[in-house]
Protein backbone atom coordinates (compact mmCIF):
# COMPACT_ATOMS: atom_id res chain seq x y z
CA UNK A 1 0.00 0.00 0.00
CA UNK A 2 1.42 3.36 -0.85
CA UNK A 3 2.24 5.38 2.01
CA UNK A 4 0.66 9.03 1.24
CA UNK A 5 1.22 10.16 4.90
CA UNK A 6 4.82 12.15 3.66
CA UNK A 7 3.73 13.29 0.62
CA UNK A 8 4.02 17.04 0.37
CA UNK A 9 4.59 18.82 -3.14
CA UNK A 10 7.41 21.06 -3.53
CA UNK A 11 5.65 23.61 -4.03
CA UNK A 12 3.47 23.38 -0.57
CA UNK A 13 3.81 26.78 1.59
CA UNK A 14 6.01 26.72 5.04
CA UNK A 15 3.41 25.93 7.74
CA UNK A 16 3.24 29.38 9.86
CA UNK A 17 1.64 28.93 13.42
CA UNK A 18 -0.72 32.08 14.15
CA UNK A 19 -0.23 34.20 17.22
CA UNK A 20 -3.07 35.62 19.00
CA UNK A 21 -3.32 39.31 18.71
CA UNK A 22 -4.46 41.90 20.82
CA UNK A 23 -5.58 45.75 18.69
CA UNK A 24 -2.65 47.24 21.27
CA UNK A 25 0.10 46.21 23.78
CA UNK A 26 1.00 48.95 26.01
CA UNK A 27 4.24 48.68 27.96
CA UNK A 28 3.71 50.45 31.29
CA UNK A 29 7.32 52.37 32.14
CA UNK A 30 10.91 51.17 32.31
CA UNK A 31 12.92 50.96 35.78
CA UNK A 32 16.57 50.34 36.66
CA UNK A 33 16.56 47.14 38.29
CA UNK A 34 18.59 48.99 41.32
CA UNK A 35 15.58 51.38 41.82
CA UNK A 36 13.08 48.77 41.84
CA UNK A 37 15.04 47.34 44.95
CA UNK A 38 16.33 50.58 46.40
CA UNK A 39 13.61 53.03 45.90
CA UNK A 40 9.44 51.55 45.53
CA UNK A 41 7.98 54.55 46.74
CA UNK A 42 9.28 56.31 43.57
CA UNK A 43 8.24 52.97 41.33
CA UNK A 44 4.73 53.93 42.85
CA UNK A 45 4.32 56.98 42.50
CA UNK A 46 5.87 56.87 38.40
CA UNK A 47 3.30 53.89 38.69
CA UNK A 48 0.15 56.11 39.79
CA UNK A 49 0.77 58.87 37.14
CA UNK A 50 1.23 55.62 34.40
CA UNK A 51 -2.51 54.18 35.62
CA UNK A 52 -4.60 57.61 34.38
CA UNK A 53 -2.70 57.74 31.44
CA UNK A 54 -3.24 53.74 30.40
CA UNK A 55 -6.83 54.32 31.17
CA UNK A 56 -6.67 57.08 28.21
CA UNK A 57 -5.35 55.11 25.64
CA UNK A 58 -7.71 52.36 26.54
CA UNK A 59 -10.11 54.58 25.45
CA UNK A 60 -8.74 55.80 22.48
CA UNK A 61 -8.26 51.86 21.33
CA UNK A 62 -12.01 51.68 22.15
CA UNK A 63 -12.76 54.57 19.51
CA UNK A 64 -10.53 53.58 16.84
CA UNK A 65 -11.21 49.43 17.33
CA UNK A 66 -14.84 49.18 18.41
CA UNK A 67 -16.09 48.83 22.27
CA UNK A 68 -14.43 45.21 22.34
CA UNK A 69 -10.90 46.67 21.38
CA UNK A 70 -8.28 43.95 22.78
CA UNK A 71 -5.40 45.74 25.19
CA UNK A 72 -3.01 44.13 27.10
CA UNK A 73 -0.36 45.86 29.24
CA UNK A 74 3.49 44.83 29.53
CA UNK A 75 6.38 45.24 31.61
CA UNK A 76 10.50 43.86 30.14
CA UNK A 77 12.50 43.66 33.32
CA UNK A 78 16.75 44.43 31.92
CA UNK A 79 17.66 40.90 33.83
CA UNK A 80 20.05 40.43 30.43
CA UNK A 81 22.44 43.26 32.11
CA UNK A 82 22.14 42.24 35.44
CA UNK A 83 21.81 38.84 36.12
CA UNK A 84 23.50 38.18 39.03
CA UNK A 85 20.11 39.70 40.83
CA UNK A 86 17.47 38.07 42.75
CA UNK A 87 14.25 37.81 40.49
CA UNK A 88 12.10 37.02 43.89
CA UNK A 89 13.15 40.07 45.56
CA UNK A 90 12.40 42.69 42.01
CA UNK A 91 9.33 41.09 40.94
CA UNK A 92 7.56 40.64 44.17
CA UNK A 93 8.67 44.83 45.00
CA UNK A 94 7.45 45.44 41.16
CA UNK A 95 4.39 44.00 41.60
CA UNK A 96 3.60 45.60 45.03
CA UNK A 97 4.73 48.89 43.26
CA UNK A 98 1.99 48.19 40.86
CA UNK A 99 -1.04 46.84 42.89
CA UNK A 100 -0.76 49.86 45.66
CA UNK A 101 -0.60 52.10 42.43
CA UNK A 102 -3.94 50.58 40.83
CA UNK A 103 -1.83 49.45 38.03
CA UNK A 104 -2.71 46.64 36.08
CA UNK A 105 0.15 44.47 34.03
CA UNK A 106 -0.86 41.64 32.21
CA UNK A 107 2.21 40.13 31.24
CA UNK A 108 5.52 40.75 32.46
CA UNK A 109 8.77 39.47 29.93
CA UNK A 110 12.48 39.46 30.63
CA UNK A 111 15.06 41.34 28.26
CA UNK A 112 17.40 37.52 28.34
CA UNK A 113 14.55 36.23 26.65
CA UNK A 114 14.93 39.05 23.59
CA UNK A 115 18.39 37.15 23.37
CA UNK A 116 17.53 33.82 23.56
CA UNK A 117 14.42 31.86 25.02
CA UNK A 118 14.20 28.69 26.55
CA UNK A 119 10.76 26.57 25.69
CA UNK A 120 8.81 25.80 29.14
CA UNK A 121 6.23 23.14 29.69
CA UNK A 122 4.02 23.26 32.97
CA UNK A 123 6.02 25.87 34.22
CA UNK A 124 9.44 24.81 33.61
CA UNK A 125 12.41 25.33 31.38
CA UNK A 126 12.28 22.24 28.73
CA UNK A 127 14.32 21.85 25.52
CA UNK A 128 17.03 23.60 23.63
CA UNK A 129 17.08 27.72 23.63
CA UNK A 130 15.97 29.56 20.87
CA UNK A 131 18.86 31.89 19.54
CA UNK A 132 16.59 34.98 18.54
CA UNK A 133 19.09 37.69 18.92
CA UNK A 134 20.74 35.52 15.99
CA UNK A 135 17.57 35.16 13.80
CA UNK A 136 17.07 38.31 13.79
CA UNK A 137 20.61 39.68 13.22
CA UNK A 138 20.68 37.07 10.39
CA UNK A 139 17.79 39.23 8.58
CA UNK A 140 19.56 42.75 9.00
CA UNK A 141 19.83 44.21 5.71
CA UNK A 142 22.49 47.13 6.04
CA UNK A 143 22.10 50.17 3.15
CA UNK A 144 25.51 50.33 1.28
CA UNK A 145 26.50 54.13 0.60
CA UNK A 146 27.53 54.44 -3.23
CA UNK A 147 29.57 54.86 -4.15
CA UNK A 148 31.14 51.90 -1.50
CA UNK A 149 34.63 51.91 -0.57
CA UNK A 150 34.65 48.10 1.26
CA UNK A 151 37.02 49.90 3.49
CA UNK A 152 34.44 49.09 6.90
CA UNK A 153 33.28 45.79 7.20
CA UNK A 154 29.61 44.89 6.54
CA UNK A 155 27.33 44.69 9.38
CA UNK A 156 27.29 41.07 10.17
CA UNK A 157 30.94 41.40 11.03
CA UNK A 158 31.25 44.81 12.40
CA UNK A 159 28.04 44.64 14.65
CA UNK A 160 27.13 48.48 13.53
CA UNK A 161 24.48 49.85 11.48
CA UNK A 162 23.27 53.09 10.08
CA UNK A 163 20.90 55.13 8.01
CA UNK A 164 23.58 56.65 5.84
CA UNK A 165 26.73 57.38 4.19
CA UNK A 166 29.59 57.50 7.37
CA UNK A 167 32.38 60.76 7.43
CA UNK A 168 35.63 60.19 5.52
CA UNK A 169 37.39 61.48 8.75
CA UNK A 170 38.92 57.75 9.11
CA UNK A 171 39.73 57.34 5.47
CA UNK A 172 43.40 56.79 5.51
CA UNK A 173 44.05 57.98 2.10
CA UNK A 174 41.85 60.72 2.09
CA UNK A 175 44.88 63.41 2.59
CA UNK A 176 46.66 61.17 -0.66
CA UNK A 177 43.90 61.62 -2.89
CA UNK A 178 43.67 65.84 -2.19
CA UNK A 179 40.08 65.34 -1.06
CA UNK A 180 38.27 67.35 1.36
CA UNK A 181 36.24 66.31 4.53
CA UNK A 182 32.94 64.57 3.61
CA UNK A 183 30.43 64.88 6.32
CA UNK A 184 28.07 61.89 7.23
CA UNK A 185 25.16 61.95 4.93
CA UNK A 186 21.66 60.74 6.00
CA UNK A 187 19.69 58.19 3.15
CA UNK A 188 16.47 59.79 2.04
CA UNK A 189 16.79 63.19 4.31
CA UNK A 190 14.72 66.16 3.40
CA UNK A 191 16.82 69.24 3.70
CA UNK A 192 19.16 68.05 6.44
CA UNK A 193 20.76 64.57 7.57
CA UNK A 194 20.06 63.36 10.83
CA UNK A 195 22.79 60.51 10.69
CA UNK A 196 22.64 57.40 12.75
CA UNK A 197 25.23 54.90 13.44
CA UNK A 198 24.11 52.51 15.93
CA UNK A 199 26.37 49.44 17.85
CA UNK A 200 24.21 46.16 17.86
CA UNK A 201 27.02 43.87 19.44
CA UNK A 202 30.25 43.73 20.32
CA UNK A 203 32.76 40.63 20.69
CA UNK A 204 34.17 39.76 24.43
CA UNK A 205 36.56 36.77 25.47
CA UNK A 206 35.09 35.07 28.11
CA UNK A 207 37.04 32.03 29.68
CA UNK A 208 38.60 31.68 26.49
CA UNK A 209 35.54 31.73 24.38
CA UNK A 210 34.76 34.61 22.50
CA UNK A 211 30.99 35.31 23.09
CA UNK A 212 28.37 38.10 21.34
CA UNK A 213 27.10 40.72 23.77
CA UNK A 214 23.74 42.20 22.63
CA UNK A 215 23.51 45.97 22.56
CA UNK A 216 19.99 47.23 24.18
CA UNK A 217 18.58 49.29 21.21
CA UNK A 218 19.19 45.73 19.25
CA UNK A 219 17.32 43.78 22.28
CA UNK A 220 14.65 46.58 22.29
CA UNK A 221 14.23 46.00 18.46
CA UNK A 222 13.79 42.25 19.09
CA UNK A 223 11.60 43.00 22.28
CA UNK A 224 8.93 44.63 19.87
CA UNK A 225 9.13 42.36 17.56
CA UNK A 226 7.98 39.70 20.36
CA UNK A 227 5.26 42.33 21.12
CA UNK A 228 4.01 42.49 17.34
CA UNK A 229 3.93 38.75 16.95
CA UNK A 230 6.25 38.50 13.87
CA UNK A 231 8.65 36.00 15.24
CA UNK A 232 8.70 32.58 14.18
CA UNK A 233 11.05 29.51 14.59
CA UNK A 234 10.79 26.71 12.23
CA UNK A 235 7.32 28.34 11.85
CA UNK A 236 6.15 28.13 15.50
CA UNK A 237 6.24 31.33 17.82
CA UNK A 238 9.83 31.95 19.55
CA UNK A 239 7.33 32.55 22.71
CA UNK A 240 4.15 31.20 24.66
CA UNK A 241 3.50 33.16 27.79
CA UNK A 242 3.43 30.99 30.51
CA UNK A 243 0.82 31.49 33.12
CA UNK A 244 2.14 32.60 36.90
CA UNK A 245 1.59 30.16 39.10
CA UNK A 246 1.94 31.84 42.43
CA UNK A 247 4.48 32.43 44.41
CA UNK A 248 7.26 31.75 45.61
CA UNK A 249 9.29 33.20 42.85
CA UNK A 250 12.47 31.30 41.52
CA UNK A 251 15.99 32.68 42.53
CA UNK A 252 17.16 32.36 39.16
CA UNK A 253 16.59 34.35 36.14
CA UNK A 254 16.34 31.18 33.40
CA UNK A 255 14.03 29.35 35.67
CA UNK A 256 11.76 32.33 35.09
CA UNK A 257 9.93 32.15 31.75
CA UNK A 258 10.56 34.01 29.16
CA UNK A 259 7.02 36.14 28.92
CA UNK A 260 4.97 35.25 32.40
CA UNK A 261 1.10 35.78 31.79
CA UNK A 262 -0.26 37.26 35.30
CA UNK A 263 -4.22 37.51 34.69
CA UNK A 264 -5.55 34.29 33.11
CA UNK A 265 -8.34 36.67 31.76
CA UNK A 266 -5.81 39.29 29.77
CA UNK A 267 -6.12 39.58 26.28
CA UNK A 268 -3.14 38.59 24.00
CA UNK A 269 0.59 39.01 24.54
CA UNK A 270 1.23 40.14 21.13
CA UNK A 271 -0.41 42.82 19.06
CA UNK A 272 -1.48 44.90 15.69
CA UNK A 273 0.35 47.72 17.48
CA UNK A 274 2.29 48.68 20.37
CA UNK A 275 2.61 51.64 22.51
CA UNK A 276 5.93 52.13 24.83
CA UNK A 277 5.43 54.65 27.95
CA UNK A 278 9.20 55.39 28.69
CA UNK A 279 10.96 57.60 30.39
CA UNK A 280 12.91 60.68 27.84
CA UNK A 281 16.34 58.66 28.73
CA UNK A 282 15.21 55.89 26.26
CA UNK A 283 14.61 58.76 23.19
CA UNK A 284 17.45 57.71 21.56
CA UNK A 285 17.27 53.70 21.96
CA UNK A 286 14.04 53.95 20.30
CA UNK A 287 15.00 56.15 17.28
CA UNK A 288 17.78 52.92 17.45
CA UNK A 289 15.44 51.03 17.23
CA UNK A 290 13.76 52.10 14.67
CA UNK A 291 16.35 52.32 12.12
CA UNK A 292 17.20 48.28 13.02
CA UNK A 293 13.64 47.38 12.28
CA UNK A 294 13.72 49.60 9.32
CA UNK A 295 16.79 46.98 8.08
CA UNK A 296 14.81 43.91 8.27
CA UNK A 297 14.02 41.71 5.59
CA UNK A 298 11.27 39.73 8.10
CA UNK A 299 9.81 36.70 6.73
CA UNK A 300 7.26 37.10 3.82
CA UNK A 301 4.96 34.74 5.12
CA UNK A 302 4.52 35.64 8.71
CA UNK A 303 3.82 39.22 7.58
CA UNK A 304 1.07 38.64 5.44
CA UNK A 305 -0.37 36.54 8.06
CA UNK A 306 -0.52 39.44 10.26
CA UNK A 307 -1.61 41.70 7.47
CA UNK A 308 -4.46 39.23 6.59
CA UNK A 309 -5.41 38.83 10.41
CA UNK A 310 -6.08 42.29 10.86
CA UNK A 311 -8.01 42.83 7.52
CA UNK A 312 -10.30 39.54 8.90
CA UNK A 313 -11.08 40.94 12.49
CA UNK A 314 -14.13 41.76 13.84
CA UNK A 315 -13.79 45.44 13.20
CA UNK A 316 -11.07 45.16 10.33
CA UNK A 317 -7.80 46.26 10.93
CA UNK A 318 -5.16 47.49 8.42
CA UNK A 319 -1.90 46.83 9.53
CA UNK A 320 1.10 48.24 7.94
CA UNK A 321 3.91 46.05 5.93
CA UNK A 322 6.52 48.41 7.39
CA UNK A 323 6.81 47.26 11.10
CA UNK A 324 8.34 50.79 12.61
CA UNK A 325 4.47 51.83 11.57
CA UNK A 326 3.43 49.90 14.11
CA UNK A 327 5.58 51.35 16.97
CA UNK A 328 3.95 54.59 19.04
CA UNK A 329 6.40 56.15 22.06
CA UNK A 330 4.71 58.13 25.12
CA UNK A 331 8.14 59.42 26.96
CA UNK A 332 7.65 60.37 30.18
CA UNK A 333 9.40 63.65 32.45
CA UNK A 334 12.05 62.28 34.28
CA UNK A 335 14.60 60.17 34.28
């Protein structure tokens, strides 16, 4: 009998898992990890002025989405710079913060997990980790300036991008060839450049291995990516959030999952769009991150999904091909 079970024609499309999707995930402030521990009453009280203005853009998701908009709310603890710390001590005094505040966070994620992820089942760590930070780097499309010299290395081995054509300052033969200093040039600028040149990783020997060391505008560009659901590997999501189970809270970072889903009842992780409340320190991650997502080639496929779930939702959704689009920044006084 002819087996018809592994048949497949060559032509069949990639199998792409769907994520759920929210209209809007709103990330609800950014903290040091020292102030969370040294300092709550100022976590609440940057908490209590976040709470009025969540309620807001509720509403406004609510006028542009329909009475049954979907908005979940987010918090990325930095554990991937610090993880020597104690996640039971900063998430049980970031969660007080935000219950004596009236604040409401659905999911809470850790920045490690922007690097690489480690599956969970029933609440614990099971399988190999997912290298995102690679899969992603791996679809960076740098702009070449023309006329290019191949004097700087290309992105993948440099670890820096940017939106333009760099300074001949460091051109060695510049002086030899009688030709004056050429400023950095922004692509696509209107009257002025704004040039950009931003580090995404650097190299560092450690015990004799030489190990990648992920810059935070690159993990912030990863971290929305996470939010906007357009991550796949070997076409299933990179992450499930896992629901909390209670405390007590591990003492250990990787035995925390990656995203952690705090109300059973919260609508998705992942959304159409996101909004970022962040303090004015962070102005110049985001315009980093921006110009990394700008570089993407992301996968065809998982796009269209997207593109096609929002066009099929209740109140139909039109969701932009270019995924910076789909990034909105509240930045908060202070620092």
């Amino acid at each position: 009998m002819r087996d018809t079970q592994a048949y497949s024609e060559a032509t069949e499309q990639p199998w792409i898992a769907p994520v759920p999707l929210s209209h809007l995930s709103i990330e609800v402030g950014h903290f040091y990890l020292n102030d969370i521990i040294g300092d709550p009453d100022r976590v609440r009280a940057e908490f209590r002025r976040i709470v009025p203005l969540v309620s807001a853009f509720i509403e406004s998701a609510r006028v542009d989405f329909g009475p049954g908009a979907r908005v979940s709310t987010c918090y990325l603890i930095d554990d991937y710079f610090q993880p020597d710390t104690d996640p039971a001590e900063i998430l049980g005094k970031l969660l007080d913060a935000a219950d004596a505040a009236g604040l409401t966070i659905d999911y809470l994620a850790r920045e490690s997990g922007c690097w690489q992820t480690s599956p969970f089942a029933d609440g614990v760590p099971a399988g190999e980790a997912i290298p995102i930070a690679e899969m992603v780097a791996a679809r960076i499309v740098a702009e070449p300036a023309p006329p290019e010299t191949g004097r700087r290395p290309p992105t993948a081995e440099s670890g820096w991008l940017c939106n333009g054509r760099r300074s001949s300052e460091h051109e060695q033969a510049m002086a030899m060839r009688n030709r004056s200093y050429q400023p950095p040039e922004e692509f696509g600028r209107r009257e002025h450049s704004i040039f950009l040149d931003v580090q995404l990783w650097s190299k560092q020997v450690v015990a004799g291995r030489t190990e990648t060391k992920w810059s935070c505008p690159f993990l912030a560009a990863v971290w929305h990516l996470l939010r906007l659901g357009m991550l796949r590997y070997h076409g299933a999501p990179v992450v499930v959030p896992q629901p909390w189970r209670g405390e007590p809270w591990p003492r250990r970072w990787p035995e925390v999952p990656p995203v952690l889903q705090l109300r059973p009842e919260a609508a998705p992780f992942a959304a159409y769009k996101t909004l970022s409340m962040l303090p004015k320190r962070y102005i110049g991650i985001e315009h980093a991150v921006r110009l990394v997502l700008d570089h993407l080639d992301l996968d065809d496929d998982v796009v269209e999904q997207v593109v096609a779930a929002g066009a099929a939702d209740e109140i139909p959704v039109t969701v932009s091909r270019k995924i910076s689009e789909r990034l909105s920044h509240l930045l908060l006084d202070g620092s």
